[in-house]
Protein backbone atom coordinates (compact mmCIF):
# COMPACT_ATOMS: atom_id res chain seq x y z
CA UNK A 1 70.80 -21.18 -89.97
CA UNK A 2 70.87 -20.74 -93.80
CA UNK A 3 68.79 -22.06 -96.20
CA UNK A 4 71.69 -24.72 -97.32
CA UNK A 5 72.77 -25.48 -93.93
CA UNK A 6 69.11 -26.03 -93.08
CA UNK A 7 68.84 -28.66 -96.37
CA UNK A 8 72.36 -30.09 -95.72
CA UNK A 9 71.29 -31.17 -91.83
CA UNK A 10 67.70 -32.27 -93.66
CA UNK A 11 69.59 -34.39 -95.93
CA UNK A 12 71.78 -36.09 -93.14
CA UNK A 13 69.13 -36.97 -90.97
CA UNK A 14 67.27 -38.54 -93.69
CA UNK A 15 70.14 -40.58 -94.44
CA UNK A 16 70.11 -41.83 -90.98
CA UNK A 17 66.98 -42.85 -91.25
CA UNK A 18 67.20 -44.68 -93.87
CA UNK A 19 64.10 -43.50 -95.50
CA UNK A 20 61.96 -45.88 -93.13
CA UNK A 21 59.23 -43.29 -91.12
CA UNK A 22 57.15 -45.38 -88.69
CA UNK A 23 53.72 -44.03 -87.90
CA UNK A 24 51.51 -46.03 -84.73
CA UNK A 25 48.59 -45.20 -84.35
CA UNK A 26 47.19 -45.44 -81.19
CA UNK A 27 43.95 -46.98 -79.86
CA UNK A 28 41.74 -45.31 -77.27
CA UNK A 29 41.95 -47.75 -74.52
CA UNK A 30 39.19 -47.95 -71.71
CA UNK A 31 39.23 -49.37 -68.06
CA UNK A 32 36.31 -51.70 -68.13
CA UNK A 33 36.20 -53.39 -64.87
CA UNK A 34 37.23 -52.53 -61.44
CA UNK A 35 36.37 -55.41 -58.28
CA UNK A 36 37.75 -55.12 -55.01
CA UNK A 37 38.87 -58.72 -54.02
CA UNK A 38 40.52 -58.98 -50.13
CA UNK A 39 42.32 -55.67 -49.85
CA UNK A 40 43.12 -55.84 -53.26
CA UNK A 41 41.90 -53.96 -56.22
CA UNK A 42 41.76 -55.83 -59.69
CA UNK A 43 41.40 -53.11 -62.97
CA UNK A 44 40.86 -54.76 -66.46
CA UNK A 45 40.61 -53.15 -69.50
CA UNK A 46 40.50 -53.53 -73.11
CA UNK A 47 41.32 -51.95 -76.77
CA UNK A 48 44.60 -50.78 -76.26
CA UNK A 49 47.32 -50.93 -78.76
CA UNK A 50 48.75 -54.93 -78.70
CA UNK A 51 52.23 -54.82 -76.97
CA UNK A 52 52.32 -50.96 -76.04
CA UNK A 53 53.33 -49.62 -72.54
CA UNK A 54 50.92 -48.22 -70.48
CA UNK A 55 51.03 -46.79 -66.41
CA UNK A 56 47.99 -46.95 -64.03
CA UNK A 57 48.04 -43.38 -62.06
CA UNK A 58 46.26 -42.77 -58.59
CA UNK A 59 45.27 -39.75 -56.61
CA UNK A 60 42.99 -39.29 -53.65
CA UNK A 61 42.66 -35.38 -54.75
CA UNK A 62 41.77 -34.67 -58.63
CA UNK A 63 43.55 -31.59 -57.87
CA UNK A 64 46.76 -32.82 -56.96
CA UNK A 65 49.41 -35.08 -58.78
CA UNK A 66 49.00 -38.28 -59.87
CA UNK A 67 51.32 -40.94 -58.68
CA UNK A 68 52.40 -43.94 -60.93
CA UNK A 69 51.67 -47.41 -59.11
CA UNK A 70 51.67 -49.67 -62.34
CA UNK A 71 53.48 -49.68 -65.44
CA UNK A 72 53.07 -52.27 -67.68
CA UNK A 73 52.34 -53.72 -71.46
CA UNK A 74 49.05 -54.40 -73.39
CA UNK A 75 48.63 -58.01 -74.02
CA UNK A 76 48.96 -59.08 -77.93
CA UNK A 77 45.16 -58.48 -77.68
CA UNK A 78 45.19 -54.85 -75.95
CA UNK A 79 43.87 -56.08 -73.03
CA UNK A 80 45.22 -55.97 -69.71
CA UNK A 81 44.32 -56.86 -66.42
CA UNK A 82 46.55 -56.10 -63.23
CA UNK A 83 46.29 -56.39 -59.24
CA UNK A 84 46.62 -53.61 -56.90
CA UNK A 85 47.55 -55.40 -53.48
CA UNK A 86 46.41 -53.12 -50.66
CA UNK A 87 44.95 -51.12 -52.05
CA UNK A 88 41.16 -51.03 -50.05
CA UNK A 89 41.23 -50.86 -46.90
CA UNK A 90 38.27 -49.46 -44.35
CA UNK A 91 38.74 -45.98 -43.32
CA UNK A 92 40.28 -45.16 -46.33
CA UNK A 93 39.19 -42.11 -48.61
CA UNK A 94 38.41 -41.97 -51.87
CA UNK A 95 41.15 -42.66 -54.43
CA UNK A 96 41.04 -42.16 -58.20
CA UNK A 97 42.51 -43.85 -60.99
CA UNK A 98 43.38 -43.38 -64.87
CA UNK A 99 45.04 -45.35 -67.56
CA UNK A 100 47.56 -43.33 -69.51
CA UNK A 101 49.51 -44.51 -72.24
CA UNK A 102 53.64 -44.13 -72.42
C-alpha cells in the first residue's frame, strides 16, 4: 500500500471507533485452595480481574495438551471458586491443573 492509502484506511478505522480505545489491564490471578471433597475436587482462587472469563485446564502429562474442563467468570470480587465432580478417584494418576485467562 501507499503512504495515502495507508492514512486513508487509518483514518476510517478511527472513525469507527469513535475515538474511544479501551485498555484492561489484567490482574495476575492465583489458585489458592484445592480440597478433595467425595470424588470431587473444589479449586478457589482469588485476584483476578472482577467479571473476566477465565478456563480451568487439566493434564495428567505436563508434556501433552491441556484439556479445558471449566470455563467460567471472576466474581465482581475476582474470586472464584468452582467444583470438579469426579474428578478423584483411587487408582487414578496424577493430574495437573492451571488457571488461564480468556
Amino acid at each position: 500500500m501507499a503512504a495515502g492509502e495507508l492514512t486513508e484506511l487509518r483514518r476510517k478505522l478511527l472513525q469507527q471507533m469513535n475515538g474511544v480505545i479501551s485498555i484492561v489491564a489484567l490482574a495476575s490471578p492465583i489458585i489458592s485452595g484445592i480440597q478433595s471433597s467425595g470424588g470431587n475436587l473444589v479449586v478457589s482462587g482469588s485476584e483476578g480481574t472482577a467479571n473476566w472469563p477465565y478456563v480451568i485446564l487439566m493434564t495428567t502429562n505436563l508434556s501433552a495438551n491441556w484439556t479445558p474442563v471449566v470455563t467460567n467468570r471472576f466474581d465482581a470480587s475476582g474470586e472464584f471458586a468452582i467444583t470438579l465432580t469426579n474428578a478423584v478417584s483411587v487408582g487414578q494418576g496424577q493430574a495437573y491443573y492451571r488457571l488461564q485467562l480468556k
